[in-house]
N, C-alpha and C. Protein backbone atom coordinates (compact mmCIF):
# COMPACT_ATOMS: atom_id res chain seq x y z
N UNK A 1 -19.98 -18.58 -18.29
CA UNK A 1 -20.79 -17.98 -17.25
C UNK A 1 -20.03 -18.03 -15.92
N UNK A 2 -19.91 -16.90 -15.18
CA UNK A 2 -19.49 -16.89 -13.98
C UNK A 2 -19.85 -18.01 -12.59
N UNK A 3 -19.09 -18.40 -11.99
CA UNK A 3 -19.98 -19.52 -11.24
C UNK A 3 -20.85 -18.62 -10.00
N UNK A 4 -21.94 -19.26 -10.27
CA UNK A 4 -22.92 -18.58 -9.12
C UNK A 4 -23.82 -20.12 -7.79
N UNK A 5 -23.85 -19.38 -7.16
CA UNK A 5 -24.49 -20.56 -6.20
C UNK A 5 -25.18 -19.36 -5.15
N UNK A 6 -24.72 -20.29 -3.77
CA UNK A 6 -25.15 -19.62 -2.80
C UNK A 6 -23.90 -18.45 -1.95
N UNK A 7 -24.11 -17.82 -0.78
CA UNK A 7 -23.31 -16.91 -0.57
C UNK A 7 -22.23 -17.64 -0.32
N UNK A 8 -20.87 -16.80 -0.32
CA UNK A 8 -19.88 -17.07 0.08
C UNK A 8 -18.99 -15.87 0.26
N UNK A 9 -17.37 -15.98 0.81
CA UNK A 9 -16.51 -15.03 1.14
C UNK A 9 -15.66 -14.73 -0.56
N UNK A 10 -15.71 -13.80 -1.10
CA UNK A 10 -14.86 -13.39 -2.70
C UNK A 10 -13.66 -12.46 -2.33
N UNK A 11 -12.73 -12.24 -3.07
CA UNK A 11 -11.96 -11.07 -2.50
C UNK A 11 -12.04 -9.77 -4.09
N UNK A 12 -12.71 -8.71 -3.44
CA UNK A 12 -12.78 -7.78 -4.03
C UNK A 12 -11.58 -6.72 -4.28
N UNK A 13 -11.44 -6.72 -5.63
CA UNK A 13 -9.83 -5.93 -6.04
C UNK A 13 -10.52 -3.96 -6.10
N UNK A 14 -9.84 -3.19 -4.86
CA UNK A 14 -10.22 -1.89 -5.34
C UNK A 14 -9.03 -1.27 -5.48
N UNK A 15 -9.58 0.98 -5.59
CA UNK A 15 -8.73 1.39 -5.94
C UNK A 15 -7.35 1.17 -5.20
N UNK A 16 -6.20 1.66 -5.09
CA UNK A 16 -5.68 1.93 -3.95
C UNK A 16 -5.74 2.81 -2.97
N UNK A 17 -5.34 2.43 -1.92
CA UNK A 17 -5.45 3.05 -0.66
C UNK A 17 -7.60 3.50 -0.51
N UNK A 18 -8.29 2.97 -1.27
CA UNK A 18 -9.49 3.01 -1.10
C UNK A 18 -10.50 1.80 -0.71
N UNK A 19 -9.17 0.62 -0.02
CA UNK A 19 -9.77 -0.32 0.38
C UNK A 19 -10.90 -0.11 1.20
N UNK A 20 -10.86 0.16 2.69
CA UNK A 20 -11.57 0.73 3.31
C UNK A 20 -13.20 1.83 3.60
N UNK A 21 -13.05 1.78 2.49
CA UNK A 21 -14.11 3.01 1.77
C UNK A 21 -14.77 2.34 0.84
N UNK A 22 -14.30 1.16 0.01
CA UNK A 22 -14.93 0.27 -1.04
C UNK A 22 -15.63 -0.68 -0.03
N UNK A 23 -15.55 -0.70 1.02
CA UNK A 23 -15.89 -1.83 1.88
C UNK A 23 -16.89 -1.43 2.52
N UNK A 24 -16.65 -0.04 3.04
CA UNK A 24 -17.77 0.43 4.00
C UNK A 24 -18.96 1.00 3.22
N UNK A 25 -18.38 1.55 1.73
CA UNK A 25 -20.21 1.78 1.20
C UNK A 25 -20.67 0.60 0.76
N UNK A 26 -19.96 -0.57 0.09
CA UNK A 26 -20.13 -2.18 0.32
C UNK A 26 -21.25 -2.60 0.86
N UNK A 27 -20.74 -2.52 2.66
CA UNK A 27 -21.42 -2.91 3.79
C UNK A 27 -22.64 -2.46 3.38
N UNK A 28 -23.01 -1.37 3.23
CA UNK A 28 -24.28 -0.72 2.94
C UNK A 28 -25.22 -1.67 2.00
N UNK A 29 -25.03 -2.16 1.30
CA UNK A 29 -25.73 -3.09 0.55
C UNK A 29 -26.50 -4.35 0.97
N UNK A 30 -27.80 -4.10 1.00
CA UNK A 30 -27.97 -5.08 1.66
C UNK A 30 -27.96 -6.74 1.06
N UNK A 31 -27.75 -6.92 1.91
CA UNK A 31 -27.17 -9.13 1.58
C UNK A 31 -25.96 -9.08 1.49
N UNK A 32 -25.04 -8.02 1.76
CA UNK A 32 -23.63 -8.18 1.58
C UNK A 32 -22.46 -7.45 2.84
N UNK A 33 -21.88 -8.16 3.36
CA UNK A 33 -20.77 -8.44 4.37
C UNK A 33 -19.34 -8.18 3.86
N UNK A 34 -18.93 -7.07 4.15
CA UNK A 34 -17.32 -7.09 3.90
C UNK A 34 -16.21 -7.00 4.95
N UNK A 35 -15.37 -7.33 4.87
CA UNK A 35 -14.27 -7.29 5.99
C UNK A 35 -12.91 -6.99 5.13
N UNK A 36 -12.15 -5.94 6.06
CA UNK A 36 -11.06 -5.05 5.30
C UNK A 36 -10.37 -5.17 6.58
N UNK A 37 -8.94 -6.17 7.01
CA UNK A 37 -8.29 -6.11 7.79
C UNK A 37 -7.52 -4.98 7.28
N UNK A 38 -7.31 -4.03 8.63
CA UNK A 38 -5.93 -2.43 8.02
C UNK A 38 -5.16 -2.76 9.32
N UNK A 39 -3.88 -2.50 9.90
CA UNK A 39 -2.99 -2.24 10.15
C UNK A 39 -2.19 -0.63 10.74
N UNK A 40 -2.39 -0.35 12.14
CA UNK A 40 -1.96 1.09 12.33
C UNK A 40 -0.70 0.70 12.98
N UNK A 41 0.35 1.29 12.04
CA UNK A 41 1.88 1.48 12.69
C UNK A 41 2.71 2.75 12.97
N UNK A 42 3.46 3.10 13.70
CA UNK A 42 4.23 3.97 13.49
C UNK A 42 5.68 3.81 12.78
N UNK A 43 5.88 4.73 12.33
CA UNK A 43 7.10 4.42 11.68
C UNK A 43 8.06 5.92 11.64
N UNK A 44 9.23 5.61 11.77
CA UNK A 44 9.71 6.86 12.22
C UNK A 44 10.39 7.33 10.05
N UNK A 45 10.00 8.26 10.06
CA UNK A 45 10.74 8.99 8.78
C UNK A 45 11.54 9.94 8.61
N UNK A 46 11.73 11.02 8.03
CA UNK A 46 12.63 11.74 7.89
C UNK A 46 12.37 13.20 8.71
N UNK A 47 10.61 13.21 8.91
CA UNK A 47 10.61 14.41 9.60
C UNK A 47 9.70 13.71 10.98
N UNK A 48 10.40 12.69 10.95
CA UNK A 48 10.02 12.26 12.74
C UNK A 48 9.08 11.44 12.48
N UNK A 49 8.17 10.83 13.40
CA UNK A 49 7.59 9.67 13.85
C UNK A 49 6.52 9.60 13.06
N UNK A 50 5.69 8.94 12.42
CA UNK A 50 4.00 9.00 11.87
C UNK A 50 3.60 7.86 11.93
N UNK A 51 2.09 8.05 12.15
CA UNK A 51 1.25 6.90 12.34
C UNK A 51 0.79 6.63 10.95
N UNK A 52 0.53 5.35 10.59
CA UNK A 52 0.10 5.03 8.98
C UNK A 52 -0.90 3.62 9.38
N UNK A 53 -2.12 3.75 8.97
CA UNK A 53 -3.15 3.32 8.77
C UNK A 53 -3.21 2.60 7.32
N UNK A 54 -3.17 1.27 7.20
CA UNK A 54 -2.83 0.84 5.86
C UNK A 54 -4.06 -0.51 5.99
N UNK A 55 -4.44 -1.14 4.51
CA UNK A 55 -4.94 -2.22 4.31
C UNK A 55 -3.90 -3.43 4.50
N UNK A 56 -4.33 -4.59 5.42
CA UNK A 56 -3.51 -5.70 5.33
C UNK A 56 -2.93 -6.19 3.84
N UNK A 57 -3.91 -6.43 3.47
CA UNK A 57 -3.75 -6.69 1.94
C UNK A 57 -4.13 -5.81 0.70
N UNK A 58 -3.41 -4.74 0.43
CA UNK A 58 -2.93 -3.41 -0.35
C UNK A 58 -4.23 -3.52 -1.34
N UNK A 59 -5.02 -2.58 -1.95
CA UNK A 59 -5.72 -2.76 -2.91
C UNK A 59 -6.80 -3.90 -3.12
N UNK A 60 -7.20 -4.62 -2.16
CA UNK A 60 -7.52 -5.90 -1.51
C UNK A 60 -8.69 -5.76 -0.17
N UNK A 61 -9.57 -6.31 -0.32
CA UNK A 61 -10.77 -6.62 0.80
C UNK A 61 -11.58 -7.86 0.72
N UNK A 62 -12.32 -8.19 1.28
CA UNK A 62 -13.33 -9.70 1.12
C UNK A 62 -14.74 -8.77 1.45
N UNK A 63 -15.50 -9.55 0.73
CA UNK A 63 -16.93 -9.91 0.31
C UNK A 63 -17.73 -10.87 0.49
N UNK A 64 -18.33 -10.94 1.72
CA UNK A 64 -19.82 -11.92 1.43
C UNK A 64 -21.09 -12.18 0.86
N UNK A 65 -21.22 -12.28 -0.18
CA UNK A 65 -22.92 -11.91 -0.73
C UNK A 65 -22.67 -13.39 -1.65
N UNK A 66 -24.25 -13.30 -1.97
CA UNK A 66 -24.72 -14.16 -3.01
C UNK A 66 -24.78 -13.96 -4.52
N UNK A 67 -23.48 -14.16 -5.71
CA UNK A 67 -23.11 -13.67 -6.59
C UNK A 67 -24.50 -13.58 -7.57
N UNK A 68 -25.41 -14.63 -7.44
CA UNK A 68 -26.34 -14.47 -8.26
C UNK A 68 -27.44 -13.56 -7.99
N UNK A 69 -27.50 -12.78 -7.14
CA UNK A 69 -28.24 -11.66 -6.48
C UNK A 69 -27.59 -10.51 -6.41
N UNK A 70 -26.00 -10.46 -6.07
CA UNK A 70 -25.78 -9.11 -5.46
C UNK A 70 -24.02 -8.69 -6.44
N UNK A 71 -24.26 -9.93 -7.74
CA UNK A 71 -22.25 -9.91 -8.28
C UNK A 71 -22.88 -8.03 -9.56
N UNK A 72 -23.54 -8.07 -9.45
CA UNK A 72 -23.52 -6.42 -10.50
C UNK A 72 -23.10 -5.42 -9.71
N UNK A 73 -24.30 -5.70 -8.21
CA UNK A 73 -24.10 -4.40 -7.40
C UNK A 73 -22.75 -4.17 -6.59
N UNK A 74 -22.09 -5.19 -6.44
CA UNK A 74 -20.90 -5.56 -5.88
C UNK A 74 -19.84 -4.97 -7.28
N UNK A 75 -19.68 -5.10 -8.47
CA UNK A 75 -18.96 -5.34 -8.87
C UNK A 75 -19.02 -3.92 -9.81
N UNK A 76 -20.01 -3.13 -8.95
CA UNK A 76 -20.67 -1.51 -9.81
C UNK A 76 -20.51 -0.59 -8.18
N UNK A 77 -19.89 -1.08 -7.36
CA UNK A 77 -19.65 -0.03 -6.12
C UNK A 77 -18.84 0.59 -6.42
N UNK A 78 -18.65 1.68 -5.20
CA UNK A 78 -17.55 2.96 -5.85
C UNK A 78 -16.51 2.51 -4.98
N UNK A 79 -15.44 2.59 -6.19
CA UNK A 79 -14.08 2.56 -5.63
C UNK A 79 -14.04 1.10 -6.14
N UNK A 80 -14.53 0.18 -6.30
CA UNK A 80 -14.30 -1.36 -7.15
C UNK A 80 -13.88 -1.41 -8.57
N UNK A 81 -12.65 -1.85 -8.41
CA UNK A 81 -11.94 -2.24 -10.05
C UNK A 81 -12.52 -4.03 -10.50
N UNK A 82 -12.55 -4.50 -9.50
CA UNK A 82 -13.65 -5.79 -9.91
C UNK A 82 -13.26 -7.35 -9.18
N UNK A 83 -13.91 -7.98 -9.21
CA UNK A 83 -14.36 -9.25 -7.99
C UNK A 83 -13.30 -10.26 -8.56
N UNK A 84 -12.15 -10.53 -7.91
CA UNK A 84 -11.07 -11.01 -8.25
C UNK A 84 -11.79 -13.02 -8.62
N UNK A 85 -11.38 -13.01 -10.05
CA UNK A 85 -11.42 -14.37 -10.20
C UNK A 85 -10.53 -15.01 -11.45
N UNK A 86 -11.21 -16.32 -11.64
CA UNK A 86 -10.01 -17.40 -12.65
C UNK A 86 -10.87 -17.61 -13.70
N UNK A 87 -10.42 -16.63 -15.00
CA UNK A 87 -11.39 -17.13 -15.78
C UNK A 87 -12.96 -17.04 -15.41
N UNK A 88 -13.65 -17.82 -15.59
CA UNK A 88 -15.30 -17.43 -15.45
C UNK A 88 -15.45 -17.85 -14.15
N UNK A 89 -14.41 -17.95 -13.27
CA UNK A 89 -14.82 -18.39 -12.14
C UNK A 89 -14.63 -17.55 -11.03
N UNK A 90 -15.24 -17.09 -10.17
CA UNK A 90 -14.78 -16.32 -9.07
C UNK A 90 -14.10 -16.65 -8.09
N UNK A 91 -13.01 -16.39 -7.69
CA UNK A 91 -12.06 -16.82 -6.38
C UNK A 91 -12.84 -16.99 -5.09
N UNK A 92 -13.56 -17.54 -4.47
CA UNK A 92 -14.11 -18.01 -3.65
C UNK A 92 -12.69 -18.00 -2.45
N UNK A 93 -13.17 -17.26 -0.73
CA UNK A 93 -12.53 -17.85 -0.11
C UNK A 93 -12.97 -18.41 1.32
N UNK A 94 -12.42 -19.61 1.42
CA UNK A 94 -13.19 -20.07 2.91
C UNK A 94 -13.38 -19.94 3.47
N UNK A 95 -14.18 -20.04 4.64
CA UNK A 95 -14.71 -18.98 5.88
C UNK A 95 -13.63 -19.20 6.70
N UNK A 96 -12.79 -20.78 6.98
CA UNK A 96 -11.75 -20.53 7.50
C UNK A 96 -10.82 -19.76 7.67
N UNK A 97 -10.47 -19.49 6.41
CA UNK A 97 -9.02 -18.78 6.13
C UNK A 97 -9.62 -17.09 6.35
N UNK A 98 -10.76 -16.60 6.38
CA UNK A 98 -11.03 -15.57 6.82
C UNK A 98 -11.35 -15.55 8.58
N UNK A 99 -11.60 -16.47 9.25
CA UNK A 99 -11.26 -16.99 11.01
C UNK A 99 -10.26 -16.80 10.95
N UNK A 100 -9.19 -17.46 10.37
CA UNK A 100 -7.59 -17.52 10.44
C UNK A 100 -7.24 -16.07 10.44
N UNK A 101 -7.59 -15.28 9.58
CA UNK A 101 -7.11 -13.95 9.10
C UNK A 101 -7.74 -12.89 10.58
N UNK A 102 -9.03 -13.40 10.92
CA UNK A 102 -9.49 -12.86 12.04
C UNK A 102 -8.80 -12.89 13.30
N UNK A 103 -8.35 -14.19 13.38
CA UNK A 103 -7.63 -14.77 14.81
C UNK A 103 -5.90 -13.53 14.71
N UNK A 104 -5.08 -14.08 13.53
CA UNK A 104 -4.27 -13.34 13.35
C UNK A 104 -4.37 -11.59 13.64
N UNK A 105 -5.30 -10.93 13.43
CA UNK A 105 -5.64 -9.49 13.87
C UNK A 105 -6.41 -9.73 15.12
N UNK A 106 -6.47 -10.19 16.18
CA UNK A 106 -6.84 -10.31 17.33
C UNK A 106 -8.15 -9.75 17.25
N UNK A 107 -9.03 -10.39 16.39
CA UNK A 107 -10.42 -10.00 16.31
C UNK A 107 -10.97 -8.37 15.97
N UNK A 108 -9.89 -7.73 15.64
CA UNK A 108 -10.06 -6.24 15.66
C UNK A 108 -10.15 -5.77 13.97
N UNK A 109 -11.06 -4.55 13.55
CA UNK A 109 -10.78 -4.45 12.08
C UNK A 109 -9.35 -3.48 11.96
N UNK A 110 -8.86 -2.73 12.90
CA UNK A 110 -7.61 -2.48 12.97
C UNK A 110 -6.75 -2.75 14.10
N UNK A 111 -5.61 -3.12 13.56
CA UNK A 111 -4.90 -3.63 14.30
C UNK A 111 -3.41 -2.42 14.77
N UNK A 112 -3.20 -2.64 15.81
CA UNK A 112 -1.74 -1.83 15.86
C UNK A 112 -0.66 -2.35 16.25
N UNK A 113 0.10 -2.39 15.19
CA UNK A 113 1.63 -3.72 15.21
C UNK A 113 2.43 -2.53 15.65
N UNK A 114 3.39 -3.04 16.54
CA UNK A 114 4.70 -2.54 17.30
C UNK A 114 5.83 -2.89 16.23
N UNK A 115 6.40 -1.60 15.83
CA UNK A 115 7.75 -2.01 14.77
C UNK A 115 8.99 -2.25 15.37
N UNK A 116 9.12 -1.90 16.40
CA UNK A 116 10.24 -1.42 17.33
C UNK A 116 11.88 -1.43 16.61
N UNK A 117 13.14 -1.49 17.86
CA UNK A 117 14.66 -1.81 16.96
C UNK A 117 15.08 -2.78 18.10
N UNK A 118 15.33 -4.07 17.45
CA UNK A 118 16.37 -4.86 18.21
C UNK A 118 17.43 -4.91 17.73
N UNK A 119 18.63 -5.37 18.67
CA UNK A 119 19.70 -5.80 18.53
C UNK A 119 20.08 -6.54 17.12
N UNK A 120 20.72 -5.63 16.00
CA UNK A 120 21.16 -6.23 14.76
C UNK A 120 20.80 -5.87 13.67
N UNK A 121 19.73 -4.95 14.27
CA UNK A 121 18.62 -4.12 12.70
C UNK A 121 19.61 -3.00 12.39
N UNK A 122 19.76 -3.18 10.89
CA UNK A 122 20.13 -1.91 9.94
C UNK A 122 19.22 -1.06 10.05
N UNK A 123 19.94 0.31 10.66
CA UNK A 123 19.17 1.49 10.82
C UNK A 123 19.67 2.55 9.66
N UNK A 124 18.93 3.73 9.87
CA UNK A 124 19.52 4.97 9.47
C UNK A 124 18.90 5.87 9.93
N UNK A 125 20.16 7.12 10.29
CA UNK A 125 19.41 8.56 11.08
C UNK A 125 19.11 9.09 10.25
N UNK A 126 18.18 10.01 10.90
CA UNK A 126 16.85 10.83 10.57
C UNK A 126 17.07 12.11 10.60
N UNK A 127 17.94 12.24 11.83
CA UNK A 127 18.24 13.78 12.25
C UNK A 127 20.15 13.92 12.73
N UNK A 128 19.86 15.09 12.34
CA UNK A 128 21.54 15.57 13.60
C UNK A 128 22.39 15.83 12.10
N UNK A 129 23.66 15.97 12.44
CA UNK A 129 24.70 15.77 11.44
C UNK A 129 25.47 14.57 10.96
N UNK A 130 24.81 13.83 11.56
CA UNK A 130 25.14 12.49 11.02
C UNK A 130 24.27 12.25 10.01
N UNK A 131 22.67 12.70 9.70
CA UNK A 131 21.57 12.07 8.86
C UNK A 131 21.94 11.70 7.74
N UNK A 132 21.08 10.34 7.62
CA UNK A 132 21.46 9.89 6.19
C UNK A 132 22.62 8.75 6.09
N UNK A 133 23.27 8.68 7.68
CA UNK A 133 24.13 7.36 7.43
C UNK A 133 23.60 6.20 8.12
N UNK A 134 23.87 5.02 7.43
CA UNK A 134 23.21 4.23 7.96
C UNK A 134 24.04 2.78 8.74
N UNK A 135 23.43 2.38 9.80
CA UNK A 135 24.26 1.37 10.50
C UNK A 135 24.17 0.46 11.42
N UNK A 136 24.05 0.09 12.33
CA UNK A 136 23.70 -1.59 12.78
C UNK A 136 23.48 -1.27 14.12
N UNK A 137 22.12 -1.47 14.83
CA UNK A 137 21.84 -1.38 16.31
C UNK A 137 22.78 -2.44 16.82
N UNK A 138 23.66 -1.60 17.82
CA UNK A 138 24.88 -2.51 18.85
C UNK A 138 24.11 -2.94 20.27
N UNK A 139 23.16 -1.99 20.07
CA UNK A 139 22.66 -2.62 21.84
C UNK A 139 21.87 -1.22 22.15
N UNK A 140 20.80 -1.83 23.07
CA UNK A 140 19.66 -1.24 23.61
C UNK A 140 20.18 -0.66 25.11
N UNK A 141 20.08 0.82 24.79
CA UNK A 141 20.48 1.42 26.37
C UNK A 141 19.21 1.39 27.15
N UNK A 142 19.95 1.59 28.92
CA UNK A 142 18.93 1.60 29.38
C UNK A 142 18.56 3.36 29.12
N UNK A 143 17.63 3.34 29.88
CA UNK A 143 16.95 5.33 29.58
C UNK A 143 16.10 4.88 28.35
N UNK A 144 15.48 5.99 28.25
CA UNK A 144 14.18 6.50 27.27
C UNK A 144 14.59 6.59 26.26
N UNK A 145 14.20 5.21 25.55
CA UNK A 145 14.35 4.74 24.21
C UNK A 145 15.37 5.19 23.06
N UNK A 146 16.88 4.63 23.84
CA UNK A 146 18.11 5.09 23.22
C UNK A 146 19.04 3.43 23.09
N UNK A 147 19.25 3.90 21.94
CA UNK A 147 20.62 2.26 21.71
C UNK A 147 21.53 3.35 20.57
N UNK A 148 22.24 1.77 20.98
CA UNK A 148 23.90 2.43 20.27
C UNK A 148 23.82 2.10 18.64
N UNK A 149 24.16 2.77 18.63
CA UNK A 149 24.50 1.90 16.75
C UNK A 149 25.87 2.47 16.15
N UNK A 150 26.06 1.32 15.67
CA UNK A 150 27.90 1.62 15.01
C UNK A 150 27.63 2.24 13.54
N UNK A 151 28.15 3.42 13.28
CA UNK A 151 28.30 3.85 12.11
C UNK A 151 29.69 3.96 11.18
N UNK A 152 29.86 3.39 9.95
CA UNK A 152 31.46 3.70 9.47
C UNK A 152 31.63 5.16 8.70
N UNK A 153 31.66 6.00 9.50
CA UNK A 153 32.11 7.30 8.93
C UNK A 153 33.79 7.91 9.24
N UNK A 154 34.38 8.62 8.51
CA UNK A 154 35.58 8.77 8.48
C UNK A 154 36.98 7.91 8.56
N UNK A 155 36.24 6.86 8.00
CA UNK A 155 37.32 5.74 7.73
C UNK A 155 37.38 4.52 8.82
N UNK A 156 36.42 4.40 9.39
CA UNK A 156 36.36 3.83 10.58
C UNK A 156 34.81 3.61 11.58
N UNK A 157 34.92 2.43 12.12
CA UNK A 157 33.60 2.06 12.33
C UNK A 157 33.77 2.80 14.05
N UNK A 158 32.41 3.67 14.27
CA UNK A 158 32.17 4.41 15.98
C UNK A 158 30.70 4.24 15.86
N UNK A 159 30.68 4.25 17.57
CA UNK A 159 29.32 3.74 18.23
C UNK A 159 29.33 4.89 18.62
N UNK A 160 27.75 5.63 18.53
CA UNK A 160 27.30 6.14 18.25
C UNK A 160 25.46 6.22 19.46
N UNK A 161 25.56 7.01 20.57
CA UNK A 161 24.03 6.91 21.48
C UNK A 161 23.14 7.45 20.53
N UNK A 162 21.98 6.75 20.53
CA UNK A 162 20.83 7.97 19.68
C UNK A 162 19.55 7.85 20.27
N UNK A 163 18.33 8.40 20.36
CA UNK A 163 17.16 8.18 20.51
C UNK A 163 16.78 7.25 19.67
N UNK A 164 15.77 6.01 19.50
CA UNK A 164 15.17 5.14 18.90
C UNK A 164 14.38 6.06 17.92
N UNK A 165 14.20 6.57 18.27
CA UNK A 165 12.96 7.60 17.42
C UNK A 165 13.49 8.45 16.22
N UNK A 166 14.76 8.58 16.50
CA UNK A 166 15.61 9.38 15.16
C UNK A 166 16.14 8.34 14.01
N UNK A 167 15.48 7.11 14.54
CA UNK A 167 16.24 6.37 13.35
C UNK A 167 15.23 5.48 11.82
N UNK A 168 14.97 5.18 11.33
CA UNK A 168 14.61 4.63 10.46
C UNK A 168 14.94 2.91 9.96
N UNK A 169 14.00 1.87 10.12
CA UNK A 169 14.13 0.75 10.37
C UNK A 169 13.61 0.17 9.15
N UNK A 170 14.49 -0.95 8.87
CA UNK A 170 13.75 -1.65 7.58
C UNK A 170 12.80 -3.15 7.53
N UNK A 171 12.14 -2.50 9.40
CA UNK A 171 11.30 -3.39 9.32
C UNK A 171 9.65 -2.91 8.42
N UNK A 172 8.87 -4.19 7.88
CA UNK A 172 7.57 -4.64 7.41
C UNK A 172 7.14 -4.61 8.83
N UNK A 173 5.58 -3.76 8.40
CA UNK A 173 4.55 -4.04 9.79
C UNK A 173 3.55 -5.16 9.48
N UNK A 174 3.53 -5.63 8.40
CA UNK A 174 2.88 -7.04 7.47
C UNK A 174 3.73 -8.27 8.15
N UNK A 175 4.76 -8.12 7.75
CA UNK A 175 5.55 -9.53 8.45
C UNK A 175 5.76 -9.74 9.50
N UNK A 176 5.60 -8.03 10.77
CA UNK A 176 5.52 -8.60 11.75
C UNK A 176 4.39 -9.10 12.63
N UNK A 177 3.16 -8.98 11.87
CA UNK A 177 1.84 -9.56 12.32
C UNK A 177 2.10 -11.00 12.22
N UNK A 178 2.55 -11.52 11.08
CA UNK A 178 2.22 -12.63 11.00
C UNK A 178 3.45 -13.42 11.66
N UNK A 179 4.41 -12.72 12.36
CA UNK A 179 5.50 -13.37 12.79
C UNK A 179 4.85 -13.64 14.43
N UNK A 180 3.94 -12.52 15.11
CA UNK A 180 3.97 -12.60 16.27
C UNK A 180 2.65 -14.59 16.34
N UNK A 181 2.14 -14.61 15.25
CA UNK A 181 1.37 -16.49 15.67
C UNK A 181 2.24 -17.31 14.98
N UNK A 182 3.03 -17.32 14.48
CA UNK A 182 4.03 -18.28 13.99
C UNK A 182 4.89 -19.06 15.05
């Protein structure tokens, strides 16, 4: 038998990219509380800059209800593949570690992390006749969001001015949330 008691925080496994949507017809239920930290970044790609709206935790949301009242209707919503647990037991998670998760997103259900390029990040261009090679930010110019980066093309390593915006970074907008309270 599944363990049942009184309410608590569960983490509910949905479709992908339908975190958000499993949560909010969720909410609708009454006796039940969900929270879906997402993440808005920009990220520059191949045909220029885009904003991407993502779940913190991919396929992943939390659930408050009382399993012995509300684990069918919870576990029969649309867009739910099912109430992540161990064996007959349901993964229970602490109200702490959902504060913690709160504090970390600055109290907001979306958050917007800055990806930016410092000094040392492997890049690659996006545009021009260079696109497609890739190479090492040398330094941040001054002016409107331009640094150098050294590329080894034609047998030999050249620095190279570009806009920040033409390049492509292999930073995580996940790791840098959790880097900025560390």
């Amino acid at each position: 038998m599944p363990e049942k008691s009184k309410s608590a925080w569960y983490v509910v496994h949905s479709r992908p990219k339908c975190e958000h949507i499993a949560a909010s017809l969720m909410a609708g239920l009454e006796g039940v509380k969900t929270y879906c930290p997402r993440i808005r970044f920009q990220k520059s790609t191949r045909r220029g800059k885009v904003w991407f709206v993502e779940a913190l935790f991919p396929s992943y949301f939390f659930a408050h209800f009382n399993p012995t009242e509300m684990l069918r209707a919870v576990k029969h919503s649309q867009s739910v593949i099912r109430v992540v647990g161990f064996g007959e037991n349901l993964a229970r998670v602490d109200d702490k570690v959902i504060e913690q998760i709160r504090a970390e997103m600055a109290e907001e259900d979306v958050r917007v992390v800055e990806v930016g390029i410092k000094v040392g990040d492997m890049v690659e261009l996006t545009e021009g006749p260079m696109r497609g090679l890739k190479g090492i930010v040398n330094a941040k110019l001054s002016g409107v969001d331009r640094v150098r980066v050294l590329l080894e093309f034609l047998g030999r390593e050249n620095a190279v001015e570009v806009p920040a915006s033409k390049l492509l970074t292999e930073h995580q907008p996940r790791v840098l949330i959790s880097k900025k309270h560390a």
